[in-house]
C-alpha atoms as a PDB file:
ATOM      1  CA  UNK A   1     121.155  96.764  99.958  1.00  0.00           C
ATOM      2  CA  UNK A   2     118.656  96.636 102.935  1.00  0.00           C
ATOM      3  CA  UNK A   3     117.013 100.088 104.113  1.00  0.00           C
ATOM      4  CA  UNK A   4     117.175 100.169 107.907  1.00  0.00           C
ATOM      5  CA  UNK A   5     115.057 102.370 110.311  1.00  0.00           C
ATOM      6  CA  UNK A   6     116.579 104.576 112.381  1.00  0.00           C
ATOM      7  CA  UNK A   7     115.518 106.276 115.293  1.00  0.00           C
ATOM      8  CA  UNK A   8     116.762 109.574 117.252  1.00  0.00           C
ATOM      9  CA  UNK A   9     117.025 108.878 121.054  1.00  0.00           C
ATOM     10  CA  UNK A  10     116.966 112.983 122.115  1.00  0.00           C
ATOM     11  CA  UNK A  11     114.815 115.062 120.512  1.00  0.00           C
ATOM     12  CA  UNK A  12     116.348 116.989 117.367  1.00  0.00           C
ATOM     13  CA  UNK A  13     115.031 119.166 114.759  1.00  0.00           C
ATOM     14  CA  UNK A  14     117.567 116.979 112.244  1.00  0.00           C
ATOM     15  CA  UNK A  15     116.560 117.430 108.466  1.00  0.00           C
ATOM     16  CA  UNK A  16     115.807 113.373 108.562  1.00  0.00           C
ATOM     17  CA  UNK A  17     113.281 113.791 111.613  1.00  0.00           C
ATOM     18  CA  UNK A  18     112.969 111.927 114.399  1.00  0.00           C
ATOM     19  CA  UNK A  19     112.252 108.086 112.321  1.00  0.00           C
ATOM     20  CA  UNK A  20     114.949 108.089 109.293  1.00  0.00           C
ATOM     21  CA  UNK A  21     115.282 105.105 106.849  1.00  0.00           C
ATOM     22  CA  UNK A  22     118.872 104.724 105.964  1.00  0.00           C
ATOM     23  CA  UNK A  23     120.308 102.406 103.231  1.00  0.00           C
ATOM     24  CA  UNK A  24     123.628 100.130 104.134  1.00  0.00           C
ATOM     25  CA  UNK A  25     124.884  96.622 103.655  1.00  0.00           C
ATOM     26  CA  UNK A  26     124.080  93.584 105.904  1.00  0.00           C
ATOM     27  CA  UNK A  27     127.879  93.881 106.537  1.00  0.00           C
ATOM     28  CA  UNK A  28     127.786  97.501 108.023  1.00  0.00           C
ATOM     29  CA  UNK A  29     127.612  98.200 111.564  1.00  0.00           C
ATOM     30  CA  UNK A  30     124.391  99.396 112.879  1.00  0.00           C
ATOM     31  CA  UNK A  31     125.159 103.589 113.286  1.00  0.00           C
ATOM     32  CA  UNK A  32     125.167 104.654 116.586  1.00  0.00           C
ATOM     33  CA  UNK A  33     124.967 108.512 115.670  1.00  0.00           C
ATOM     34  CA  UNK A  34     122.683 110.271 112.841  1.00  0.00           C
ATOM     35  CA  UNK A  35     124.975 110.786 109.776  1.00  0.00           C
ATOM     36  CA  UNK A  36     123.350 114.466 109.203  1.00  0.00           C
ATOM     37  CA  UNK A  37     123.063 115.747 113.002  1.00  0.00           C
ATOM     38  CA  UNK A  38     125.722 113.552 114.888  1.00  0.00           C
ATOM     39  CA  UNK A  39     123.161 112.675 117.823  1.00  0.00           C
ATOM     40  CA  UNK A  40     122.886 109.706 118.942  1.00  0.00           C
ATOM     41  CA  UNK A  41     120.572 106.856 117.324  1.00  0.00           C
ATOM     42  CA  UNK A  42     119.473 103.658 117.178  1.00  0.00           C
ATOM     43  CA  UNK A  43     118.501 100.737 114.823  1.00  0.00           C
ATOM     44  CA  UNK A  44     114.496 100.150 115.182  1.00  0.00           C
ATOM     45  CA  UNK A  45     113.064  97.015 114.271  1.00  0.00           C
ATOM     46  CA  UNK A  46     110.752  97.165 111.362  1.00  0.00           C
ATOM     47  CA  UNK A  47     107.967  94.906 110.456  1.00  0.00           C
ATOM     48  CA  UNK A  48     108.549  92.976 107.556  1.00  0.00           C
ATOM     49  CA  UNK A  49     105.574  92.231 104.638  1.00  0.00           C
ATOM     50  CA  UNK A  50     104.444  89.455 103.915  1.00  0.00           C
ATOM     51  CA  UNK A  51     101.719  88.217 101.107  1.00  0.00           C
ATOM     52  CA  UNK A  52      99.348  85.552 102.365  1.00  0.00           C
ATOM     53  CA  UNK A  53      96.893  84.647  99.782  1.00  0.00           C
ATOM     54  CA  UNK A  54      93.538  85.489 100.683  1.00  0.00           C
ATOM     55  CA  UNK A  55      90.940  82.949  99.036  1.00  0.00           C
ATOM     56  CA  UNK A  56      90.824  79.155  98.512  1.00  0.00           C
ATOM     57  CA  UNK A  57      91.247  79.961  94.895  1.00  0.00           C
ATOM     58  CA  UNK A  58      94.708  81.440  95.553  1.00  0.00           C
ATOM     59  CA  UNK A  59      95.754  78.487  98.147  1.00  0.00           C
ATOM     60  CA  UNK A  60      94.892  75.961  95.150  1.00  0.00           C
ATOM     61  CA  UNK A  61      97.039  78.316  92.437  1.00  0.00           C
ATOM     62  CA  UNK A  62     100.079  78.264  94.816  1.00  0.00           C
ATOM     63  CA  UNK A  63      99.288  74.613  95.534  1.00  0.00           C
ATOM     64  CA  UNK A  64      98.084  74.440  99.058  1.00  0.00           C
ATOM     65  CA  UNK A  65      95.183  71.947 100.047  1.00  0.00           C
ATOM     66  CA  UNK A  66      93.014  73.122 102.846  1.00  0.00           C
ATOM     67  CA  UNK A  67      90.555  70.989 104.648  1.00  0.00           C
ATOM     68  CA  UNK A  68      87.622  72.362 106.641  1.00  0.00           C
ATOM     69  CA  UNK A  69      85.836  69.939 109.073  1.00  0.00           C
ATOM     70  CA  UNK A  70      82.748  69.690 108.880  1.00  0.00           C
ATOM     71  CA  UNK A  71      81.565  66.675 111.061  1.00  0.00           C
ATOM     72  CA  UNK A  72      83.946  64.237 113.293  1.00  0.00           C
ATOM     73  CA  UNK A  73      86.148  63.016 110.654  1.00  0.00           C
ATOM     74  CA  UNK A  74      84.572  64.492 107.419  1.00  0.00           C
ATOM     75  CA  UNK A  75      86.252  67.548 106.119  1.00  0.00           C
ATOM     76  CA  UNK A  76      85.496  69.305 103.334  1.00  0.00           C
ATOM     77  CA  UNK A  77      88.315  69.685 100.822  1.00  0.00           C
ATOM     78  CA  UNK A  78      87.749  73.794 100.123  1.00  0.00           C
ATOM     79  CA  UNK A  79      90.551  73.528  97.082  1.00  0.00           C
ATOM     80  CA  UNK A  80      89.672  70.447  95.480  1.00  0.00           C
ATOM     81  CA  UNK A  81      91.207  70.003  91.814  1.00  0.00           C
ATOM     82  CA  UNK A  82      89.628  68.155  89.118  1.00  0.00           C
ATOM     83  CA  UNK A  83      89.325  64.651  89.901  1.00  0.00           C
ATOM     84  CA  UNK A  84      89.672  65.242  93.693  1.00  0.00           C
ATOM     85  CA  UNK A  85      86.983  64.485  96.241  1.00  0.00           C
ATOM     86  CA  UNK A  86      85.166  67.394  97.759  1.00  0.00           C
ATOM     87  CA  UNK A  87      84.708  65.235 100.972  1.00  0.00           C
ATOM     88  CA  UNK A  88      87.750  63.452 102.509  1.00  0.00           C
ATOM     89  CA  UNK A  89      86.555  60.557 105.096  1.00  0.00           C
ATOM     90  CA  UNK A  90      89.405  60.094 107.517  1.00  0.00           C
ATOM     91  CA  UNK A  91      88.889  56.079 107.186  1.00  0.00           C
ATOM     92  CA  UNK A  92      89.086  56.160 103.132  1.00  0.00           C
ATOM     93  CA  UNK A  93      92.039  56.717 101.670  1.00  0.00           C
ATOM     94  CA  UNK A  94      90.811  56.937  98.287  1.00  0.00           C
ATOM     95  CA  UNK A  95      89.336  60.328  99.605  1.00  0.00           C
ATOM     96  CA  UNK A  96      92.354  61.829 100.553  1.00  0.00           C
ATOM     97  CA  UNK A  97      93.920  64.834  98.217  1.00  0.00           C
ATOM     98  CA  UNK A  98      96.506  64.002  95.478  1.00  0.00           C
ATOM     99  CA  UNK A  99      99.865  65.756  96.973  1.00  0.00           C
ATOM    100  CA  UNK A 100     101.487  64.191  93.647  1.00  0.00           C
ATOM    101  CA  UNK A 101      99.461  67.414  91.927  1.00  0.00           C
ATOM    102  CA  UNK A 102     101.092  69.503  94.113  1.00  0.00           C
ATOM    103  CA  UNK A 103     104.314  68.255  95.743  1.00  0.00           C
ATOM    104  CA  UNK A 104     107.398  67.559  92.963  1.00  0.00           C
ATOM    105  CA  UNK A 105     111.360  67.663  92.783  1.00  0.00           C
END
């Protein structure tokens, strides 16, 4: 079950303080009043986390290609796998990244 945020709309000296985290389904309705005080509250909207990887190492691993450019059509191909060109020419092909390493059913 989700853990929502709530928070107080008057001030209170509620045991939960003024920001309360409160566990309920999906299904539930959002509460409207604090389940310990009875004053009124509402649902806040939480950010969520999310993992990004952070080096080219990690991109590769989790099989992301990333190009950098580094002239007009010359990029440098920062997670290269063995076998793959460092340098991908946007006129040759046979430069280009093998997404059948990467991309399957």
């Amino acid at each position: 079950m989700p853990i929502y945020e709530y928070e107080h709309l008057e001030k209170t000296s509620c045991s939960s303080g003024n920001v309360f985290e409160w566990k309920q389904s999906v299904n539930d309705r959002p509460l409207t009043r604090c389940p310990i005080c009875g004053r009124p509250v509402r649902r806040l909207i939480s950010p969520v986390n999310i993992s990004t990887p952070k080096t080219n190492s990690e991109l590769r691993d989790l099989g992301f290609t990333k190009l950098v450019r580094r002239d007009d059509g010359v990029y440098e191909n920062v997670t290269a796998r063995e076998g793959e060109s460092k340098v991908v020419y946007r006129d040759r092909p046979e430069t280009f990244p093998d997404l059948r390493k990467t991309i399957s059913d």
